[in-house]
Each structure stands twice: as structure tokens, then as C-alpha cells.
N, C-alpha and C. Protein backbone atom coordinates (compact mmCIF):
# COMPACT_ATOMS: atom_id res chain seq x y z
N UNK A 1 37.21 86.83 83.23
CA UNK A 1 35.92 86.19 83.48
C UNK A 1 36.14 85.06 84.49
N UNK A 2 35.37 85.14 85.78
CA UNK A 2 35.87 83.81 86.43
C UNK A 2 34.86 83.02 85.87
N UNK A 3 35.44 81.55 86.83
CA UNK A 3 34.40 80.71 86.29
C UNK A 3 32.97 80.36 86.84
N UNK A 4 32.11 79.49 86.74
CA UNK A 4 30.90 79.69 86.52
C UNK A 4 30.93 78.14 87.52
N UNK A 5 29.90 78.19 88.42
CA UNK A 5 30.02 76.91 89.63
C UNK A 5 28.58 76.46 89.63
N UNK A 6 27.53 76.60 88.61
CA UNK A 6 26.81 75.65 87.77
C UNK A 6 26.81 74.90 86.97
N UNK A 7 26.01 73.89 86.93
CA UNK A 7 26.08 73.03 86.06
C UNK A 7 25.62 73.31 84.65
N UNK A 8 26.99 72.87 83.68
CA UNK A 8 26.74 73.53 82.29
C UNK A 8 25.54 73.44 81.45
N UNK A 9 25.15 74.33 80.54
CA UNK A 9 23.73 73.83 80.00
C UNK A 9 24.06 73.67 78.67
N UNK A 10 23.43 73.26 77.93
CA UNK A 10 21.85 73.59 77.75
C UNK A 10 20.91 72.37 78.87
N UNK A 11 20.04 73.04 79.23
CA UNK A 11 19.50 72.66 80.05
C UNK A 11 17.87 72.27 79.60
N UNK A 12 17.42 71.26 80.32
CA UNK A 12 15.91 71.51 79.31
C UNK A 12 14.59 70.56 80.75
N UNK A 13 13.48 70.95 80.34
CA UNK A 13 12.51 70.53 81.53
C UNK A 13 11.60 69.06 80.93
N UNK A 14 12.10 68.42 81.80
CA UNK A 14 11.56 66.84 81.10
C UNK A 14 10.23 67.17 81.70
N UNK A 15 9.02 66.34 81.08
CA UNK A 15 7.93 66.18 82.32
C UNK A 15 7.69 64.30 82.48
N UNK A 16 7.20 64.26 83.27
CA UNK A 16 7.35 62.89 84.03
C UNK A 16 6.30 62.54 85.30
N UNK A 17 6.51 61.67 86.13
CA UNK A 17 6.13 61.54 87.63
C UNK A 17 6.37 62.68 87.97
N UNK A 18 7.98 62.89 88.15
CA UNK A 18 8.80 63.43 88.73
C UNK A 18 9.29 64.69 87.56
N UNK A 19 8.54 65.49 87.41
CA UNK A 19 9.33 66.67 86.30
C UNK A 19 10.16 67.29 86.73
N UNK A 20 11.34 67.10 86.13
CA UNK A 20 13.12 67.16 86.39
C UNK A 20 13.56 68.29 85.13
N UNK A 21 14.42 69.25 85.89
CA UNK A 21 14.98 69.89 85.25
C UNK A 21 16.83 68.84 84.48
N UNK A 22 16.85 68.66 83.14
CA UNK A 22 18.01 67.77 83.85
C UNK A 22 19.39 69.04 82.00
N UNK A 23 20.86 67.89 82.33
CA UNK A 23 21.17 68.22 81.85
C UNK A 23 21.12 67.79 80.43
N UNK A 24 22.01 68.18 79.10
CA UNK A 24 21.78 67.50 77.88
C UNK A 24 22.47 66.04 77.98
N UNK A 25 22.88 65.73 78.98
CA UNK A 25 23.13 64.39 79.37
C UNK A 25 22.11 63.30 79.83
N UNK A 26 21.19 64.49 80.32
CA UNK A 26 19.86 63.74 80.89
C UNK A 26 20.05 63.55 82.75
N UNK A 27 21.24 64.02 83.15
CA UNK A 27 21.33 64.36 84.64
C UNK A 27 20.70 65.14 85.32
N UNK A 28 19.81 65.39 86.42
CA UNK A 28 18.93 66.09 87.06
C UNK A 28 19.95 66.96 87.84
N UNK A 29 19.33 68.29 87.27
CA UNK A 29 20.26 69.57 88.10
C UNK A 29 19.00 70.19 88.61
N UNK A 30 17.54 70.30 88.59
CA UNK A 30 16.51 70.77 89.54
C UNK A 30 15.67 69.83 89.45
N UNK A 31 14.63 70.24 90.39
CA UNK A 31 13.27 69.77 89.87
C UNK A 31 12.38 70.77 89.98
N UNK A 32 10.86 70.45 89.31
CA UNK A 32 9.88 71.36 88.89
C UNK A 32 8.61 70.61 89.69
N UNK A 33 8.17 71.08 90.81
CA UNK A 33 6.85 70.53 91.17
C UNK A 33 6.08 70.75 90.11
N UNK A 34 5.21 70.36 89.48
CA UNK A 34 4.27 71.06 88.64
C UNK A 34 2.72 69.93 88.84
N UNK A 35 2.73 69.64 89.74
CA UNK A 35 1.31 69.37 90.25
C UNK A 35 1.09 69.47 91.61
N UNK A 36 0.12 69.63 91.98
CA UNK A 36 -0.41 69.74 93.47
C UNK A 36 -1.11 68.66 94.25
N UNK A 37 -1.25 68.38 95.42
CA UNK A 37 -1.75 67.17 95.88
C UNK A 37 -3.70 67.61 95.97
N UNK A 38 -4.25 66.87 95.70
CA UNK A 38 -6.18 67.50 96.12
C UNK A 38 -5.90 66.49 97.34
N UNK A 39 -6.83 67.50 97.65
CA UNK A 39 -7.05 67.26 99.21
C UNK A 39 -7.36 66.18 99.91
N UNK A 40 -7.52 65.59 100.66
CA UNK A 40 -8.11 64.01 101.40
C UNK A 40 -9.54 64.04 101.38
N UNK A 41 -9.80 63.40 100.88
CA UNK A 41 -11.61 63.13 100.81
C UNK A 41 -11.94 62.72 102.67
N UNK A 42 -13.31 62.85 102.56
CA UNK A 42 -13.54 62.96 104.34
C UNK A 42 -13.19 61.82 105.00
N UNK A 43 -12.93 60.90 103.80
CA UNK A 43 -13.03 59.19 104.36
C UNK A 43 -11.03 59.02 104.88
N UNK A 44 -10.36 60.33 104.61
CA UNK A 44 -8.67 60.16 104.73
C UNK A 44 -8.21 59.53 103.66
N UNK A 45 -8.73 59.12 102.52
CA UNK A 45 -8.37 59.02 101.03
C UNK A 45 -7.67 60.03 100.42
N UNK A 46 -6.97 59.92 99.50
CA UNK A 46 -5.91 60.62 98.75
C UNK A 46 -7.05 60.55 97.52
N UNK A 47 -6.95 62.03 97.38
CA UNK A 47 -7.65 61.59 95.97
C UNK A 47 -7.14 61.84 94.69
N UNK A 48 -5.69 61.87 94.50
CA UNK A 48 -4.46 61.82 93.50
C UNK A 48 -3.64 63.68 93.46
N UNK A 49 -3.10 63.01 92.49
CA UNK A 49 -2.65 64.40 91.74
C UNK A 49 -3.76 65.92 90.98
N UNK A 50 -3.17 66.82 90.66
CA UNK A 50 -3.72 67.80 89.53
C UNK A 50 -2.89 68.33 89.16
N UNK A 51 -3.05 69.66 88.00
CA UNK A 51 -2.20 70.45 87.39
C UNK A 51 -2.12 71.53 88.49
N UNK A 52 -0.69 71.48 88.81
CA UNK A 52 -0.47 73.02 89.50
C UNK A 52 -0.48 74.21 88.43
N UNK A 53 -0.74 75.71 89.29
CA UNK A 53 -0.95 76.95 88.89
C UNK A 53 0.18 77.22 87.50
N UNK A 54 -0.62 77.56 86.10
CA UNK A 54 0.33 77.84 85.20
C UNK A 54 1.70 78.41 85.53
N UNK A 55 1.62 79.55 86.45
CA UNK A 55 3.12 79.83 86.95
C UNK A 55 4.22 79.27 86.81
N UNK A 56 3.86 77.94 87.79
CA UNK A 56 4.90 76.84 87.90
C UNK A 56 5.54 76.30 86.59
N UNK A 57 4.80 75.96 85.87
CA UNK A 57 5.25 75.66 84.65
C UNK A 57 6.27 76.49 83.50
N UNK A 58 6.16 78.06 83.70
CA UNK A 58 6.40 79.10 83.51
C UNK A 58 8.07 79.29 83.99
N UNK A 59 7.74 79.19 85.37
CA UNK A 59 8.87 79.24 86.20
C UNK A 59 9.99 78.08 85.80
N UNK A 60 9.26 77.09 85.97
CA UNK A 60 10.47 76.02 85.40
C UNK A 60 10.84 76.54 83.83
N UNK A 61 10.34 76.69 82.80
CA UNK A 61 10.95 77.27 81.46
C UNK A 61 11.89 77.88 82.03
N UNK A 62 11.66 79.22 82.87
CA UNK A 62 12.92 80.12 83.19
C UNK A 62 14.04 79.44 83.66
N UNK A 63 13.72 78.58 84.50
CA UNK A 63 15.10 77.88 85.53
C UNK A 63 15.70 77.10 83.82
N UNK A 64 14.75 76.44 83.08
CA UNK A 64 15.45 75.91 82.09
C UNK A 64 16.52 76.17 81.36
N UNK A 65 15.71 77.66 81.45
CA UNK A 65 17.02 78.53 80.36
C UNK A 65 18.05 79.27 81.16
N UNK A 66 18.05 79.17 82.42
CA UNK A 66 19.56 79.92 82.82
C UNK A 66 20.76 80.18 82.68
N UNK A 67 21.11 78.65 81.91
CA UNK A 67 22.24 78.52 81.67
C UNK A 67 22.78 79.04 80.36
N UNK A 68 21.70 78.89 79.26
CA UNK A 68 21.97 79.90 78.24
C UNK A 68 21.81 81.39 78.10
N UNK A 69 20.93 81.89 79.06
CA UNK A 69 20.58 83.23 79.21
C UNK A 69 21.64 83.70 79.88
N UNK A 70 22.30 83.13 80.53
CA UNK A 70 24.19 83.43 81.22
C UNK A 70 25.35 83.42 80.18
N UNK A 71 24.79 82.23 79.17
CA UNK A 71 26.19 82.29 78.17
C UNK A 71 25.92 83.93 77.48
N UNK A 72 24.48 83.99 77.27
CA UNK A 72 24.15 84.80 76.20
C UNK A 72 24.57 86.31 76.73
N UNK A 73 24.47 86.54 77.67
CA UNK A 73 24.65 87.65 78.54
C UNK A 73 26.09 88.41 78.52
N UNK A 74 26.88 86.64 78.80
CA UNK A 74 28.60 87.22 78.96
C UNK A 74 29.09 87.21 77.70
N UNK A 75 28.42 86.78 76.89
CA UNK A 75 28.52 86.77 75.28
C UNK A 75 28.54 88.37 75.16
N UNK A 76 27.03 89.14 74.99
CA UNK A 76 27.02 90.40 75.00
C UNK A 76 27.89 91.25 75.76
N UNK A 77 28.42 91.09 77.12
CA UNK A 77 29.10 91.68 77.85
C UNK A 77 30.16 92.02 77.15
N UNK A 78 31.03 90.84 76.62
CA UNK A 78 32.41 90.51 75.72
C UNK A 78 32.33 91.71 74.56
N UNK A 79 31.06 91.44 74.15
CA UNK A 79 31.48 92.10 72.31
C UNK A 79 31.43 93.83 72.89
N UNK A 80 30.56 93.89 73.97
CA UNK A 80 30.40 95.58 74.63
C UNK A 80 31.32 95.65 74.92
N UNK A 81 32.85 95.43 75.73
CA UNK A 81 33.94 95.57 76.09
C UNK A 81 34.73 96.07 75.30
N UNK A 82 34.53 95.12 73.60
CA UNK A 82 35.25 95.00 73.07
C UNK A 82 35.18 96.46 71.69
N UNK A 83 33.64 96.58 71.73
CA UNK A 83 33.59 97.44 71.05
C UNK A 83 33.80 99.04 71.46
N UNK A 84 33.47 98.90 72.84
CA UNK A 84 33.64 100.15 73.65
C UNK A 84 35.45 100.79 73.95
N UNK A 85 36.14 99.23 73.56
CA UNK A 85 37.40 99.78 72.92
C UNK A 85 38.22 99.44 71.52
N UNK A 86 37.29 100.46 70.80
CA UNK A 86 37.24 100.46 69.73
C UNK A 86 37.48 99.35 68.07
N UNK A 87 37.05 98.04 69.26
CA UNK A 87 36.66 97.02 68.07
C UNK A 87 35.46 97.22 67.06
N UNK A 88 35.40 97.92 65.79
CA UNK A 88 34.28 97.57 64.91
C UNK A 88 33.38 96.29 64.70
N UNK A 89 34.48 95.09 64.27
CA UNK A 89 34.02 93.76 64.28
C UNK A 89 33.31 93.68 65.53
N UNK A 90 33.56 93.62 66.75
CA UNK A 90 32.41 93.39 67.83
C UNK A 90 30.91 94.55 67.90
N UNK A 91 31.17 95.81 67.38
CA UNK A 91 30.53 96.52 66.96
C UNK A 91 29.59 96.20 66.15
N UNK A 92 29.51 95.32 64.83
CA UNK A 92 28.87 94.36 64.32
C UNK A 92 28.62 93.88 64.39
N UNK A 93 28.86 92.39 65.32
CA UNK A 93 28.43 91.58 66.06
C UNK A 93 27.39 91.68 66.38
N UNK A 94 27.59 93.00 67.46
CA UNK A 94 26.56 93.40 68.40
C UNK A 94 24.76 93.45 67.82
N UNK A 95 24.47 93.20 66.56
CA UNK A 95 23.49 93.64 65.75
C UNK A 95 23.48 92.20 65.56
N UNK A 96 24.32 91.61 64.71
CA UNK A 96 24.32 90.80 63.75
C UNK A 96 24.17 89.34 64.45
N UNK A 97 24.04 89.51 65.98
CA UNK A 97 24.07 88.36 66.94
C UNK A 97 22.68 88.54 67.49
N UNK A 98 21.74 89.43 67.24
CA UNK A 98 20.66 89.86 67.86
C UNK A 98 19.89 88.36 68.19
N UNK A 99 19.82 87.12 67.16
CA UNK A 99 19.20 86.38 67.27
C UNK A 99 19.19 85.24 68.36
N UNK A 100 20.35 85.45 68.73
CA UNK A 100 21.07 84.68 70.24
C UNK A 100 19.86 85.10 71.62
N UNK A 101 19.52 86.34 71.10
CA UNK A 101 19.26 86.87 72.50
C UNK A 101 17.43 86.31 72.05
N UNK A 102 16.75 86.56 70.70
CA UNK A 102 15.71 86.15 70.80
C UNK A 102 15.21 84.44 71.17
N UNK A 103 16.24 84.24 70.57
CA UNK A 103 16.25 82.20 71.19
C UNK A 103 16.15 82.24 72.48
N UNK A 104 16.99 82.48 73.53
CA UNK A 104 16.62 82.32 74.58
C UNK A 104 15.62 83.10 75.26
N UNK A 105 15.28 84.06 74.75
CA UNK A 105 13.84 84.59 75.33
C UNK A 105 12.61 83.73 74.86
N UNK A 106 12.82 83.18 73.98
CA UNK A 106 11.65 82.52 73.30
C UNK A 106 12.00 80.64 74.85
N UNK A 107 13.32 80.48 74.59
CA UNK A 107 13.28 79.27 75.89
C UNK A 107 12.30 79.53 77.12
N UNK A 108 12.70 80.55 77.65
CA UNK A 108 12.41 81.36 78.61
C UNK A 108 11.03 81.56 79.13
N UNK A 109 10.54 81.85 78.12
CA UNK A 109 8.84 82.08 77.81
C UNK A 109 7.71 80.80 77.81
N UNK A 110 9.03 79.44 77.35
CA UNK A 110 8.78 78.56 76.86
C UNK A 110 7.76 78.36 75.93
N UNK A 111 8.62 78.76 74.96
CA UNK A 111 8.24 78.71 73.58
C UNK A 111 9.11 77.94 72.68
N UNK A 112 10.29 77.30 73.06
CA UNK A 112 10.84 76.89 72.57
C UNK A 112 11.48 75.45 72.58
């Protein structure tokens, strides 16, 4: 397995001014636009912030969870290797770990 040249997670989406993807340290490894500018009123006024398109919000959950949806992945990869030469115990696993994979789909979705 080589190694991995992201920054480790768990990872999670603060919201803020500035909504920052950061680490469980609280270090910023992305950011998440998640508002949009409204337009200039006729006078060249700013007339603030709004909520950007649900998407965005969506999208950042996903970036959130990458880093576990990678552990979880090479996790599964491992026990398939292992069972495909003829480990039972990873064979078991393979079932008995099912819940790994629903957690991070539920991050993902942000649901979690």
C-alpha cells in the first residue's frame, strides 16, 4: 500500500464567515463557498450575502468525508485480498464490518 499525500482525516465542514473544511485539529485543508454574492443594487451598493444552491452544501459533505471514505475503501480492499486468499476471518469481516461503509455514506450525504 503506498502512502497517502493528503491530509489525514477525519475531516469535518465548520460553517462560519468563511466555511472551512478543516482537520480534527481544527486546521483548514479546503474551503466550501456556500453563499453567493446578490447583485449590486443600481445605486453600486452591495447588497450582502445569500444561501448558495443546496448542491454546494452537498458537495462540501462529500469533500468532508474523503478521507474516511479512502480509509474505508482500502479497509475493504485489504479484507478482499485477504479473503480471496483463502482467509475465512477476513471473509467474515467482510459482512460483519458492513457498518463502516454505512457511516460514511451517511457523512457523505451529510447526515451525519
Amino acid at each position: 500500500m503506498s502512502e497517502t499525500k493528503f491530509t489525514p482525516g477525519p475531516w469535518r465542514l465548520r460553517h462560519g464567515s468563511e466555511s472551512k473544511i478543516e482537520n480534527i485539529a481544527g486546521r483548514k485543508v479546503a474551503t466550501a463557498d456556500l453563499q453567493d454574492m446578490q447583485p449590486y443594487s443600481p445605486w453600486g451598493q452591495m447588497r450582502g450575502r445569500i444561501a448558495a444552491p443546496p448542491e454546494r452544501k452537498a458537495n462540501a459533505a462529500l469533500i468532508a468525508a474523503a478521507p474516511e471514505m479512502y480509509y474505508v475503501l482500502q479497509h475493504y480492499f485489504d479484507l478482499l485480498e485477504q479473503a480471496n486468499n483463502g482467509d475465512a476471518v477476513a471473509e467474515f469481516k467482510l459482512f460483519e464490518d458492513i457498518v463502516l461503509i454505512e457511516q460514511v455514506l451517511m457523512k457523505a450525504r451529510g447526515e451525519a
